[in-house]
PDB file of N, CA and C in Angstrom:
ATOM      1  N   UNK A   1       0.819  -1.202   0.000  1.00  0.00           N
ATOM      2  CA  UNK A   1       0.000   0.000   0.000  1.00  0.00           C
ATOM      3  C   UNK A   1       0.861   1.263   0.000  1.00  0.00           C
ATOM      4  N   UNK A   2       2.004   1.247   0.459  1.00  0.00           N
ATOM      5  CA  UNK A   2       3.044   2.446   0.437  1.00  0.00           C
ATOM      6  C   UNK A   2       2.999   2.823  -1.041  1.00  0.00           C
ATOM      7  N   UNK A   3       3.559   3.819  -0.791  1.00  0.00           N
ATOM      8  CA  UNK A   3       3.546   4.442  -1.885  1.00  0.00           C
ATOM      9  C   UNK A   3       5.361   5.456  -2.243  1.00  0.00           C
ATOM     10  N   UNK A   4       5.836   5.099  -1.222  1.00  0.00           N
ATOM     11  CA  UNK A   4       7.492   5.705  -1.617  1.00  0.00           C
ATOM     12  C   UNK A   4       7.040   7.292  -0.794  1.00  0.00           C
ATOM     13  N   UNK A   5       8.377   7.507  -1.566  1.00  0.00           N
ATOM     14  CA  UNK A   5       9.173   8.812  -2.146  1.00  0.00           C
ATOM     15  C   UNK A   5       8.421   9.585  -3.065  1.00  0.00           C
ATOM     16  N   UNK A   6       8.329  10.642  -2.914  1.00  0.00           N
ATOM     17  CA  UNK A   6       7.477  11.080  -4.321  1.00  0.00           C
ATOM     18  C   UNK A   6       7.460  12.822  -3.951  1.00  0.00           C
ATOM     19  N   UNK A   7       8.105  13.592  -5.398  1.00  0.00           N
ATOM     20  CA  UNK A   7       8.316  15.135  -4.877  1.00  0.00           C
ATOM     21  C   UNK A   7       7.401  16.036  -5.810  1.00  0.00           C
ATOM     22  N   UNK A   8       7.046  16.711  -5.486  1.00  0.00           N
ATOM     23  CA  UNK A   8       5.619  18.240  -5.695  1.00  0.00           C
ATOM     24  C   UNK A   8       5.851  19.226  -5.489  1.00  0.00           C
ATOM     25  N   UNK A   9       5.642  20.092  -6.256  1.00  0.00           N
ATOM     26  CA  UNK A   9       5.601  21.804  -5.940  1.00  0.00           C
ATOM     27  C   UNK A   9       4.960  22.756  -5.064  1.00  0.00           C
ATOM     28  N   UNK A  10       5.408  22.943  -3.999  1.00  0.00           N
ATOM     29  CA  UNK A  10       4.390  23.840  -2.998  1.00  0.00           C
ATOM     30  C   UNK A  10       4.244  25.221  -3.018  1.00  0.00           C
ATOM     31  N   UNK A  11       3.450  25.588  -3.123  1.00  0.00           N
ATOM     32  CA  UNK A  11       2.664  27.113  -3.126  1.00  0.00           C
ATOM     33  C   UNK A  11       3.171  28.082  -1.634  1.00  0.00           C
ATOM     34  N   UNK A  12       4.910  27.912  -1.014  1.00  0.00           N
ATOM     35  CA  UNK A  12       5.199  29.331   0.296  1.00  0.00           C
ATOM     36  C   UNK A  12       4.689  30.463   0.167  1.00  0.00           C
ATOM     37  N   UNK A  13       4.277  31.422   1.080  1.00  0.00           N
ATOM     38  CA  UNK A  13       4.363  32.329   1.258  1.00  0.00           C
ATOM     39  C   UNK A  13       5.772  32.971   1.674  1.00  0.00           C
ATOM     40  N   UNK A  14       6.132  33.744   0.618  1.00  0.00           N
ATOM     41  CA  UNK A  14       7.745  34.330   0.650  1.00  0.00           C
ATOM     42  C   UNK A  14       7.917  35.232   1.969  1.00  0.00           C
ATOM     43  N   UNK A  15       9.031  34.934   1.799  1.00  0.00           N
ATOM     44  CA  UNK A  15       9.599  35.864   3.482  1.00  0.00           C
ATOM     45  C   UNK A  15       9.808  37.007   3.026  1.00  0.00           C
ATOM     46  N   UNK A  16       9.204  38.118   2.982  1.00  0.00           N
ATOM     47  CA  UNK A  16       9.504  39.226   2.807  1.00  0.00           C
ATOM     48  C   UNK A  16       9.759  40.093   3.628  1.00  0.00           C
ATOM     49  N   UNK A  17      10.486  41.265   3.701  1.00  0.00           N
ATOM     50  CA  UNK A  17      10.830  42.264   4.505  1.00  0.00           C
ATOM     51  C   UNK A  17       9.654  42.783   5.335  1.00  0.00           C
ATOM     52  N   UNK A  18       9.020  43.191   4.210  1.00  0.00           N
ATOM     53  CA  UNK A  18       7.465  44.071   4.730  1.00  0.00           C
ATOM     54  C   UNK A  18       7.160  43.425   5.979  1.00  0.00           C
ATOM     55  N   UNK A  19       6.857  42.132   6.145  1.00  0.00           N
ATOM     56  CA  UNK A  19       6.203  41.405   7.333  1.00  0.00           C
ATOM     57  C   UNK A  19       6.941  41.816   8.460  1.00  0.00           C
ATOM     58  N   UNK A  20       7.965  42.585   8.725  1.00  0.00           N
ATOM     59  CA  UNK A  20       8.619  42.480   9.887  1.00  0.00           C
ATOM     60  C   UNK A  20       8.141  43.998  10.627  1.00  0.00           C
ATOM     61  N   UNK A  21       7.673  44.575   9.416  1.00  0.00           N
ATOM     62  CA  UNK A  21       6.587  45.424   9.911  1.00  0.00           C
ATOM     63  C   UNK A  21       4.887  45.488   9.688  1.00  0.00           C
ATOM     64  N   UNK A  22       4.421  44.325   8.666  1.00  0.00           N
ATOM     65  CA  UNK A  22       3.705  44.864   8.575  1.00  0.00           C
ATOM     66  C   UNK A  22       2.858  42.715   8.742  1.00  0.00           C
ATOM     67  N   UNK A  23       2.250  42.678   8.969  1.00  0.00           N
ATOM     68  CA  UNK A  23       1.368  41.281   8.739  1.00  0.00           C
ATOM     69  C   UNK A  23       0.769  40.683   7.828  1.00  0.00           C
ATOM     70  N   UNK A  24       1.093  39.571   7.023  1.00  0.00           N
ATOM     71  CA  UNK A  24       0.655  39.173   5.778  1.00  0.00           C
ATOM     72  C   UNK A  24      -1.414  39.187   5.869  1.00  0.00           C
ATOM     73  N   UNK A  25      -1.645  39.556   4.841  1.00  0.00           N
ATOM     74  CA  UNK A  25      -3.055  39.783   4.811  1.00  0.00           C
ATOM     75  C   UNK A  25      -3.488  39.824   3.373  1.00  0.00           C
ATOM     76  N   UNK A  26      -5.004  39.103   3.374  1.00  0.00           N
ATOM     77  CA  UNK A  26      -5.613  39.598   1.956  1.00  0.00           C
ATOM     78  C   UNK A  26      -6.905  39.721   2.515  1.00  0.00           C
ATOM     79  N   UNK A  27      -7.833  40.444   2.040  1.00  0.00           N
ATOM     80  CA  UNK A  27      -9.148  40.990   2.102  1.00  0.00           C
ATOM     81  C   UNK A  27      -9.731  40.064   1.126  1.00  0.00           C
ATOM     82  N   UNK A  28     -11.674  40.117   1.403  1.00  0.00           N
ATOM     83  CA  UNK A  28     -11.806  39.036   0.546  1.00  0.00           C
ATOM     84  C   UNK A  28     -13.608  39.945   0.761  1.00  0.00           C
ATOM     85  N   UNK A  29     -13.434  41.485   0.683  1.00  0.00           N
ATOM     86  CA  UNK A  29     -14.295  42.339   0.210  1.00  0.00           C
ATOM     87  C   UNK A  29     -13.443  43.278  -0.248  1.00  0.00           C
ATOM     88  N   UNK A  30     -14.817  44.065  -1.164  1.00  0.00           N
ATOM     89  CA  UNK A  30     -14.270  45.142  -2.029  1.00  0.00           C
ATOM     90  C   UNK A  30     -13.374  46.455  -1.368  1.00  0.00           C
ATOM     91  N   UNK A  31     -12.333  47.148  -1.979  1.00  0.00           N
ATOM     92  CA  UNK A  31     -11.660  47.505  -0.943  1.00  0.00           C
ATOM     93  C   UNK A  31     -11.504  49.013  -1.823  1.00  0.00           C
ATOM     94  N   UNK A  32     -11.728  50.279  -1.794  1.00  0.00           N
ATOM     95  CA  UNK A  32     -12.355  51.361  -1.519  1.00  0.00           C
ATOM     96  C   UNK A  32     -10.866  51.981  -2.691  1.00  0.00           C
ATOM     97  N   UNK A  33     -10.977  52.154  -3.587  1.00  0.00           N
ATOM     98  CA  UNK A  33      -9.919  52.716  -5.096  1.00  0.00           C
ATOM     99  C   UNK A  33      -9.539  53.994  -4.110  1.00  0.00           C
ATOM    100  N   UNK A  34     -10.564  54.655  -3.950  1.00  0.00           N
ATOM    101  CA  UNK A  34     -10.255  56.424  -3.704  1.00  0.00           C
ATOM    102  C   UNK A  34      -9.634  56.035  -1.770  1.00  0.00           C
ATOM    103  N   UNK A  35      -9.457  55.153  -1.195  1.00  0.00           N
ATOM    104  CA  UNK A  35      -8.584  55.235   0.311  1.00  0.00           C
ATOM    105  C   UNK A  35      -7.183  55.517   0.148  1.00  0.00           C
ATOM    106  N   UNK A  36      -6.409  56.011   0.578  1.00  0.00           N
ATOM    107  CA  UNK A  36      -5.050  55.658   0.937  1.00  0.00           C
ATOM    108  C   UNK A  36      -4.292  54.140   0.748  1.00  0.00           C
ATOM    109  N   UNK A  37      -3.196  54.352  -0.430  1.00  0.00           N
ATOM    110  CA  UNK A  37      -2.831  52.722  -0.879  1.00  0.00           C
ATOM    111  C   UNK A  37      -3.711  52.124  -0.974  1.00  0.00           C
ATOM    112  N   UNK A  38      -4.869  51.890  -1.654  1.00  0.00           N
ATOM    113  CA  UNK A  38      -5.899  50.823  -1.789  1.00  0.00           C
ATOM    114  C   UNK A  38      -5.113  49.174  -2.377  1.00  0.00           C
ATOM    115  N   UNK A  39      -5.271  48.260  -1.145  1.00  0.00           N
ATOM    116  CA  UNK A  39      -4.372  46.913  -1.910  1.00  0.00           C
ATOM    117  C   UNK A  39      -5.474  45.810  -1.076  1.00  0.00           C
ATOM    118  N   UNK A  40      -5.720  44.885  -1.777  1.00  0.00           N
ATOM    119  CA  UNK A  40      -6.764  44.012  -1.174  1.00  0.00           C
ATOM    120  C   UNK A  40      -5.801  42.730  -0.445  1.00  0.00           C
ATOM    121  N   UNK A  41      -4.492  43.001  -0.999  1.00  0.00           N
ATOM    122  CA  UNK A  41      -3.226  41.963  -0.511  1.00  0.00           C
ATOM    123  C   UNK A  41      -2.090  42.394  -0.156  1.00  0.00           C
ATOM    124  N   UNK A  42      -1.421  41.308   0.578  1.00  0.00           N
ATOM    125  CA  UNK A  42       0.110  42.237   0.713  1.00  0.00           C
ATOM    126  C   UNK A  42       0.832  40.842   0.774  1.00  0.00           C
ATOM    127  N   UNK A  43       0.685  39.875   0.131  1.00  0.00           N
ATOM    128  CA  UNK A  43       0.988  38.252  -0.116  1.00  0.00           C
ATOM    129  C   UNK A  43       1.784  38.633  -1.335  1.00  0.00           C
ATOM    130  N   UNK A  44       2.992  37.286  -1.162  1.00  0.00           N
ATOM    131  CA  UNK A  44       3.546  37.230  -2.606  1.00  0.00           C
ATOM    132  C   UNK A  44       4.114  35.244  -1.933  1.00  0.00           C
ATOM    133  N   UNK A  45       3.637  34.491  -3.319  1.00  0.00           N
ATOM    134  CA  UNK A  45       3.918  33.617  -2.850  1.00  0.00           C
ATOM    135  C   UNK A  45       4.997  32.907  -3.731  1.00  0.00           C
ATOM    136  N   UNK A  46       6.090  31.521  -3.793  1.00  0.00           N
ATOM    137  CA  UNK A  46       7.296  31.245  -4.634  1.00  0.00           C
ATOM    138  C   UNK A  46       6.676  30.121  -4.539  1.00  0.00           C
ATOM    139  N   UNK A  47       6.933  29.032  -5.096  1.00  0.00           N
ATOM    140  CA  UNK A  47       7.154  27.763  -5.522  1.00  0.00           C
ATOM    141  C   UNK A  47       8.097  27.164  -5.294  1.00  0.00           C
ATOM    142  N   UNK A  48       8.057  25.969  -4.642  1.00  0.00           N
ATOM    143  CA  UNK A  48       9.152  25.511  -3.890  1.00  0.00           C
ATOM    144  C   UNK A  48       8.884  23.531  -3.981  1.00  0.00           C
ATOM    145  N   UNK A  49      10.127  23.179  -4.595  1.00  0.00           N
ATOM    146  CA  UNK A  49      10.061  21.419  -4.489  1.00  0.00           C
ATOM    147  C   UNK A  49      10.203  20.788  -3.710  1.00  0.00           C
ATOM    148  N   UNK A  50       9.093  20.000  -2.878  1.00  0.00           N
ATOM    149  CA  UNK A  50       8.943  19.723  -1.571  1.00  0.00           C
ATOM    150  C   UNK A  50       8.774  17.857  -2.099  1.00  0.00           C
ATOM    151  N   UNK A  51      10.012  17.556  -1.071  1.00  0.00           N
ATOM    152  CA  UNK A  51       9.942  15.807  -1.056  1.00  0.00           C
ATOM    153  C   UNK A  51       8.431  15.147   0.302  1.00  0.00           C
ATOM    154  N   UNK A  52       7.952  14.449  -0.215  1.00  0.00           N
ATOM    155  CA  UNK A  52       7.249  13.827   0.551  1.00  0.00           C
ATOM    156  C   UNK A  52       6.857  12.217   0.748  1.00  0.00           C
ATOM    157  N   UNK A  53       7.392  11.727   2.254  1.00  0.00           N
ATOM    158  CA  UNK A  53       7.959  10.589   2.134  1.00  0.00           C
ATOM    159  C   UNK A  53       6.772   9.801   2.906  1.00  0.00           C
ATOM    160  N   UNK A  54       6.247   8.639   2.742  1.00  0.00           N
ATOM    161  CA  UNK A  54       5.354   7.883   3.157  1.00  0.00           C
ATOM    162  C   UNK A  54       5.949   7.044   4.154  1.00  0.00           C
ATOM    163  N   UNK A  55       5.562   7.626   5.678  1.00  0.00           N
ATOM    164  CA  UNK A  55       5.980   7.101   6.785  1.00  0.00           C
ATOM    165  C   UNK A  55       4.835   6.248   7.568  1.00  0.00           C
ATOM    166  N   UNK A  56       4.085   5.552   6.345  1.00  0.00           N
ATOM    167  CA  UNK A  56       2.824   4.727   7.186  1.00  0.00           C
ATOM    168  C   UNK A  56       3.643   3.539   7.937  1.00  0.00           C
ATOM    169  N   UNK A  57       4.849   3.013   7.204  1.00  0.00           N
ATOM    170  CA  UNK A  57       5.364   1.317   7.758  1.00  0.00           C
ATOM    171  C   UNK A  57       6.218   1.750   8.847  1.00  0.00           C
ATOM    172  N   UNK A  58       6.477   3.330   9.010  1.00  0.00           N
ATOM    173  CA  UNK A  58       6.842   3.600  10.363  1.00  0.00           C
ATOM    174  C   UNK A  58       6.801   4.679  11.241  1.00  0.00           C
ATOM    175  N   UNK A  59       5.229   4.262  11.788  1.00  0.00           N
ATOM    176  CA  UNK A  59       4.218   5.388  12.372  1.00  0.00           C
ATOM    177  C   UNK A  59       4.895   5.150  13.827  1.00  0.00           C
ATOM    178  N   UNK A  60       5.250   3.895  14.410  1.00  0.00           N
ATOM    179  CA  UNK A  60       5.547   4.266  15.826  1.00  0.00           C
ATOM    180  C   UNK A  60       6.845   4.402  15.865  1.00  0.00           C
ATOM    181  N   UNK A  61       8.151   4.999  15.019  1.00  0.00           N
ATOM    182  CA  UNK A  61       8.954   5.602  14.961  1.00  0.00           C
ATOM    183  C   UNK A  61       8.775   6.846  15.660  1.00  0.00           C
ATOM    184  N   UNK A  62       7.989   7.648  15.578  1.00  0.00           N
ATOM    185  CA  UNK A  62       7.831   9.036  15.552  1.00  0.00           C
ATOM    186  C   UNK A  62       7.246   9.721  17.094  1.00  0.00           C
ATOM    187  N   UNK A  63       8.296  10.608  17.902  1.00  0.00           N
ATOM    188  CA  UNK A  63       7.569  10.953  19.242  1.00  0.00           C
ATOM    189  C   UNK A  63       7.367  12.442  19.048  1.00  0.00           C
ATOM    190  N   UNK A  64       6.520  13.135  20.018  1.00  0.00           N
ATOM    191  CA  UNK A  64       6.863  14.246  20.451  1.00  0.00           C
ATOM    192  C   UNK A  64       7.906  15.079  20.980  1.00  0.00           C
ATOM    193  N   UNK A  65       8.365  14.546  21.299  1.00  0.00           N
ATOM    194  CA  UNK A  65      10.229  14.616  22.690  1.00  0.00           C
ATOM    195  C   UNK A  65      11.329  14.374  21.334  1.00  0.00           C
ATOM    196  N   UNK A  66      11.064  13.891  20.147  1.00  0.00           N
ATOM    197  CA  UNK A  66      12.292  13.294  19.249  1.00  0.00           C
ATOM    198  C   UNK A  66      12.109  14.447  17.921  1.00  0.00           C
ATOM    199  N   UNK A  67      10.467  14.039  17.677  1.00  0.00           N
ATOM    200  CA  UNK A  67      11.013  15.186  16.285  1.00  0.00           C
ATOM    201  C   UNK A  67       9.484  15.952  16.439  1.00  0.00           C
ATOM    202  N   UNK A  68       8.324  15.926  17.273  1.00  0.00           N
ATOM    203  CA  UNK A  68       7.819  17.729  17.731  1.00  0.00           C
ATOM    204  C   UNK A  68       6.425  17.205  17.231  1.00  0.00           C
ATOM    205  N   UNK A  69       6.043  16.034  16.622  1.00  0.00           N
ATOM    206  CA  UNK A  69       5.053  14.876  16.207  1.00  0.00           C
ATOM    207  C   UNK A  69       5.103  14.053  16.632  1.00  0.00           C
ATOM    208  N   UNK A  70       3.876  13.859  16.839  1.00  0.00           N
ATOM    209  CA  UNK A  70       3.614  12.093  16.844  1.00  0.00           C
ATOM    210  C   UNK A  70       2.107  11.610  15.779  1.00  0.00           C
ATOM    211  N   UNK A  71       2.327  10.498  15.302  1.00  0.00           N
ATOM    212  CA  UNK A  71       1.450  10.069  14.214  1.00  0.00           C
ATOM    213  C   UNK A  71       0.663   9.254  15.380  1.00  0.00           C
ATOM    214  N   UNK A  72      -0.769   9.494  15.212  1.00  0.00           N
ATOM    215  CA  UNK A  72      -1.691   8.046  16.297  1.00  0.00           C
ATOM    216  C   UNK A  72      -2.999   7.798  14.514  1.00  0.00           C
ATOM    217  N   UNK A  73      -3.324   6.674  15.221  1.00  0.00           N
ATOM    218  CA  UNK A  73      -4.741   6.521  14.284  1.00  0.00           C
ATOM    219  C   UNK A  73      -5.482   6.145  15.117  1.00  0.00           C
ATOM    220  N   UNK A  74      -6.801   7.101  15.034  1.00  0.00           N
ATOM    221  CA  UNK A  74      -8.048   7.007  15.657  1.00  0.00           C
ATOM    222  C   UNK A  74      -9.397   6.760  14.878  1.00  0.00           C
ATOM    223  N   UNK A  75     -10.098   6.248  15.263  1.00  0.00           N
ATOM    224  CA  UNK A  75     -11.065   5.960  14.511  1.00  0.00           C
ATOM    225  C   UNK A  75     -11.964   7.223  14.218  1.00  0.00           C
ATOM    226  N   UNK A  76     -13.371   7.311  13.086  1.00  0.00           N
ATOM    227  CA  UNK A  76     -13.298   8.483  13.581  1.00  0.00           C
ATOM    228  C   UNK A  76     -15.593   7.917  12.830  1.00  0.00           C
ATOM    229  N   UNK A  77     -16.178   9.051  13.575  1.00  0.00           N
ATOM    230  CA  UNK A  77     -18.125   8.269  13.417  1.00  0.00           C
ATOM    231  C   UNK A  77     -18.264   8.383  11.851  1.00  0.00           C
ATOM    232  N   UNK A  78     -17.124   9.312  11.160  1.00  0.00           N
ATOM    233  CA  UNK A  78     -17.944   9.988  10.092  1.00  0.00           C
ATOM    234  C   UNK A  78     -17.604   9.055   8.509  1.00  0.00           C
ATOM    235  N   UNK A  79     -18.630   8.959   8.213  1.00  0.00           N
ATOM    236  CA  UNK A  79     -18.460   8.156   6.978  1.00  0.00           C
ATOM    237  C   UNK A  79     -17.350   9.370   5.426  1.00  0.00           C
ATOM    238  N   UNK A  80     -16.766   8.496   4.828  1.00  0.00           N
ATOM    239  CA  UNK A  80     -15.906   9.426   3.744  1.00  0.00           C
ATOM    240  C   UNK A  80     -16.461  10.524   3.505  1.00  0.00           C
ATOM    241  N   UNK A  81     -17.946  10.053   2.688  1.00  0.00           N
ATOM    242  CA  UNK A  81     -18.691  11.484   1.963  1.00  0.00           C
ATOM    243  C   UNK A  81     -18.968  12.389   3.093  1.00  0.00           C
ATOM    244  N   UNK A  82     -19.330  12.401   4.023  1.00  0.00           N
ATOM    245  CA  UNK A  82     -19.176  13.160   5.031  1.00  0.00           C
ATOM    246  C   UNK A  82     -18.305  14.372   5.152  1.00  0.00           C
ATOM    247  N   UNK A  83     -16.760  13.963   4.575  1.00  0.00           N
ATOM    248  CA  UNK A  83     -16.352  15.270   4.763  1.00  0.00           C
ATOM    249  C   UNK A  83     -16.275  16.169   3.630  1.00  0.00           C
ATOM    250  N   UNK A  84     -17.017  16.081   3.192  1.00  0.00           N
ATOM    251  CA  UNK A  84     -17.424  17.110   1.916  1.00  0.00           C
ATOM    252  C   UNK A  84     -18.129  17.655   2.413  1.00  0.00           C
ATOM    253  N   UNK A  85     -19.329  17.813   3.399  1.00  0.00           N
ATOM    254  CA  UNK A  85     -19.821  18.276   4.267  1.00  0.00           C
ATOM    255  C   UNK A  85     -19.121  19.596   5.450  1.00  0.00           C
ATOM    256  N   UNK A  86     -19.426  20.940   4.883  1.00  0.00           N
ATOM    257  CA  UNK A  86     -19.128  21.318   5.950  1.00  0.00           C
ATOM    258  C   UNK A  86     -19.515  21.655   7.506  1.00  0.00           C
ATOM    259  N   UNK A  87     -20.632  21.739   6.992  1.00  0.00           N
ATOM    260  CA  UNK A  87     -21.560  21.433   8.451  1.00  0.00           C
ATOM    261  C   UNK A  87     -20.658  20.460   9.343  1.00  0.00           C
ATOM    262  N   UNK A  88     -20.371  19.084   8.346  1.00  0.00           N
ATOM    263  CA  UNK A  88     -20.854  17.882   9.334  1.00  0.00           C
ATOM    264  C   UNK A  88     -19.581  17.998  10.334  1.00  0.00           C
ATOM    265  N   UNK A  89     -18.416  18.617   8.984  1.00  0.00           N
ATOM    266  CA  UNK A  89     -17.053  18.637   9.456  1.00  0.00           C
ATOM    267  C   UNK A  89     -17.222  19.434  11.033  1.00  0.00           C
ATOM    268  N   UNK A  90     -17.727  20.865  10.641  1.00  0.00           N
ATOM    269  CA  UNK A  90     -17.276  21.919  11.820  1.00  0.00           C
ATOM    270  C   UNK A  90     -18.169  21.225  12.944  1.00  0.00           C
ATOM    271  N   UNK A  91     -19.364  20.409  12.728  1.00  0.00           N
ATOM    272  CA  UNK A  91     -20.235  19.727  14.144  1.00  0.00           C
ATOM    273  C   UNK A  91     -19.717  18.924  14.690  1.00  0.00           C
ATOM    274  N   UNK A  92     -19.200  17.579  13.741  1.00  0.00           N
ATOM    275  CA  UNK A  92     -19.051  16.656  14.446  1.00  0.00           C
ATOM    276  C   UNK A  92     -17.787  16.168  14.832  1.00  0.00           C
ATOM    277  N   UNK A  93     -16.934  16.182  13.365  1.00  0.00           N
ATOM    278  CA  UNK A  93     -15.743  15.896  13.181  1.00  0.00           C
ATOM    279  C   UNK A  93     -14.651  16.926  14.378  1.00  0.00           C
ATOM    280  N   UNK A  94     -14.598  18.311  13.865  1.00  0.00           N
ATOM    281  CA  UNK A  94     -14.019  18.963  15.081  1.00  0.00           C
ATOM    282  C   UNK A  94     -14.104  18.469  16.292  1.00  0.00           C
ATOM    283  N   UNK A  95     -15.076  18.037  17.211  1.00  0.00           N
ATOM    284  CA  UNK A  95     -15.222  17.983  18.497  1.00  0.00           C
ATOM    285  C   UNK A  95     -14.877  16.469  18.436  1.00  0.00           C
ATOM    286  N   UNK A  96     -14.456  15.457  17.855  1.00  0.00           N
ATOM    287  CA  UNK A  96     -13.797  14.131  17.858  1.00  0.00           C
ATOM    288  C   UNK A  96     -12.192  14.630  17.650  1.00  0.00           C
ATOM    289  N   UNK A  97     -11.751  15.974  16.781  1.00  0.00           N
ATOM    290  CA  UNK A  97     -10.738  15.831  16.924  1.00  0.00           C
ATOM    291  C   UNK A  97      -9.854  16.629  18.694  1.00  0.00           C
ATOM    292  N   UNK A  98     -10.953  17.557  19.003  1.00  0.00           N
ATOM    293  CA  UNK A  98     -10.749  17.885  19.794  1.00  0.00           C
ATOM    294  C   UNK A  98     -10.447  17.181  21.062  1.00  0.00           C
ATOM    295  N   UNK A  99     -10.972  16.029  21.406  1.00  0.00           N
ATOM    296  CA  UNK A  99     -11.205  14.687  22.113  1.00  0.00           C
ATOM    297  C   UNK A  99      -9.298  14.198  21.812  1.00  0.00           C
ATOM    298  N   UNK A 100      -9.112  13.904  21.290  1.00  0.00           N
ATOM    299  CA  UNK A 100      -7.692  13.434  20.530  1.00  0.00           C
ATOM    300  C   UNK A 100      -6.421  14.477  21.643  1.00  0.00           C
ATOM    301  N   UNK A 101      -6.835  16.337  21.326  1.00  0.00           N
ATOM    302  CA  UNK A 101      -5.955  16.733  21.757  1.00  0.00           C
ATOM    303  C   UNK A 101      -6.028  17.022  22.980  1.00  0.00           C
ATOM    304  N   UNK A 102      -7.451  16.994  23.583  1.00  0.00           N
ATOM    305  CA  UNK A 102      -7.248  16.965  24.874  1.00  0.00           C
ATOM    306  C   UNK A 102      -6.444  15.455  25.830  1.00  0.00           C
ATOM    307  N   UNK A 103      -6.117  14.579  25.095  1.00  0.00           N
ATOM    308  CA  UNK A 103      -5.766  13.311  25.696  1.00  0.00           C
ATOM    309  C   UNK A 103      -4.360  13.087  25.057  1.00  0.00           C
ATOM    310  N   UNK A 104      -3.350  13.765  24.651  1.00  0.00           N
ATOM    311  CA  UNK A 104      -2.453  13.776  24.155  1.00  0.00           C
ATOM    312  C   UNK A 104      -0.980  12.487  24.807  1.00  0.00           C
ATOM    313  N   UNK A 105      -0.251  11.832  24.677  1.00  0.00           N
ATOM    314  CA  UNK A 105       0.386  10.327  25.204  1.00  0.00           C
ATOM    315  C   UNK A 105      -0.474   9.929  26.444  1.00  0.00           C
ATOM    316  N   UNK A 106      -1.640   9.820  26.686  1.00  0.00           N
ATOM    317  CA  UNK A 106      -2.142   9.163  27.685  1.00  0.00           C
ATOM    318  C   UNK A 106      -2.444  10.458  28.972  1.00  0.00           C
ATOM    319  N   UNK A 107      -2.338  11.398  28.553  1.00  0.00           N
ATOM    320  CA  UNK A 107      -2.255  12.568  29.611  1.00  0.00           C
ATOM    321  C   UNK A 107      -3.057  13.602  29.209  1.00  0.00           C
ATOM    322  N   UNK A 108      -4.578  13.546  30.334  1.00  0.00           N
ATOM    323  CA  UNK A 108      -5.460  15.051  30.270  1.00  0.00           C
ATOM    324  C   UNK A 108      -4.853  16.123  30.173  1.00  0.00           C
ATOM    325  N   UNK A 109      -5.190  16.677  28.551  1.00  0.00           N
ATOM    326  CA  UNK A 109      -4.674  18.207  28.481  1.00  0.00           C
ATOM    327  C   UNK A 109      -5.911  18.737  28.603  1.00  0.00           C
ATOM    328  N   UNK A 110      -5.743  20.212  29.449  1.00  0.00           N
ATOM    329  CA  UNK A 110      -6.616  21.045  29.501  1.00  0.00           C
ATOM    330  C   UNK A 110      -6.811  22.264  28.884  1.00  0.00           C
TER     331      UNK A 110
END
């Protein structure tokens, strides 16, 4: 079922200067021609070749304390088509994943 090694192009948001003063942002209403600098964005993004390696045959390799992850599999109520659903996602699904992080290696997080 693995599937390897296998590398893709990812869509970064570039490190730009501006951000160190100013906060990456885009608006997603109409934004007023006649204001001061009218810009609905202040994003610029690069393309970048990102390797991605299929670590299913070694999920209990991986801790929190070693590399800042840990992989678990949990079961979960919602059938596939389901998450095409956003409703069903933000009702049901969220509050199962939430369940997950409150119980993090065997220990009530609050």
């Amino acid at each position: 079922m693995a599937c390897g090694t296998v590398t893709g192009e990812i869509n970064y948001l570039k490190r730009l200067d501006l951000y160190q003063k100013e906060k990456p942002f885009q608006l997603f209403i109409p934004v007023d021609e006649n204001s001061p600098g009218p810009r609905s964005s202040n994003l610029e993004f690069e393309m970048k070749e990102q390797t991605f390696v299929d670590i299913r045959e070694n999920l209990r390799d991986f801790s929190l304390d070693t590399h800042g992850f840990k992989v678990g599999i949990r079961p979960t109520a919602l059938a596939p088509a389901d998450f095409y659903s956003r409703d069903i996602v933000e009702t049901r699904y969220f509050d199962e994943v939430k369940d997950i992080f409150k119980n993090v290696d065997g220990v009530m997080m609050r």
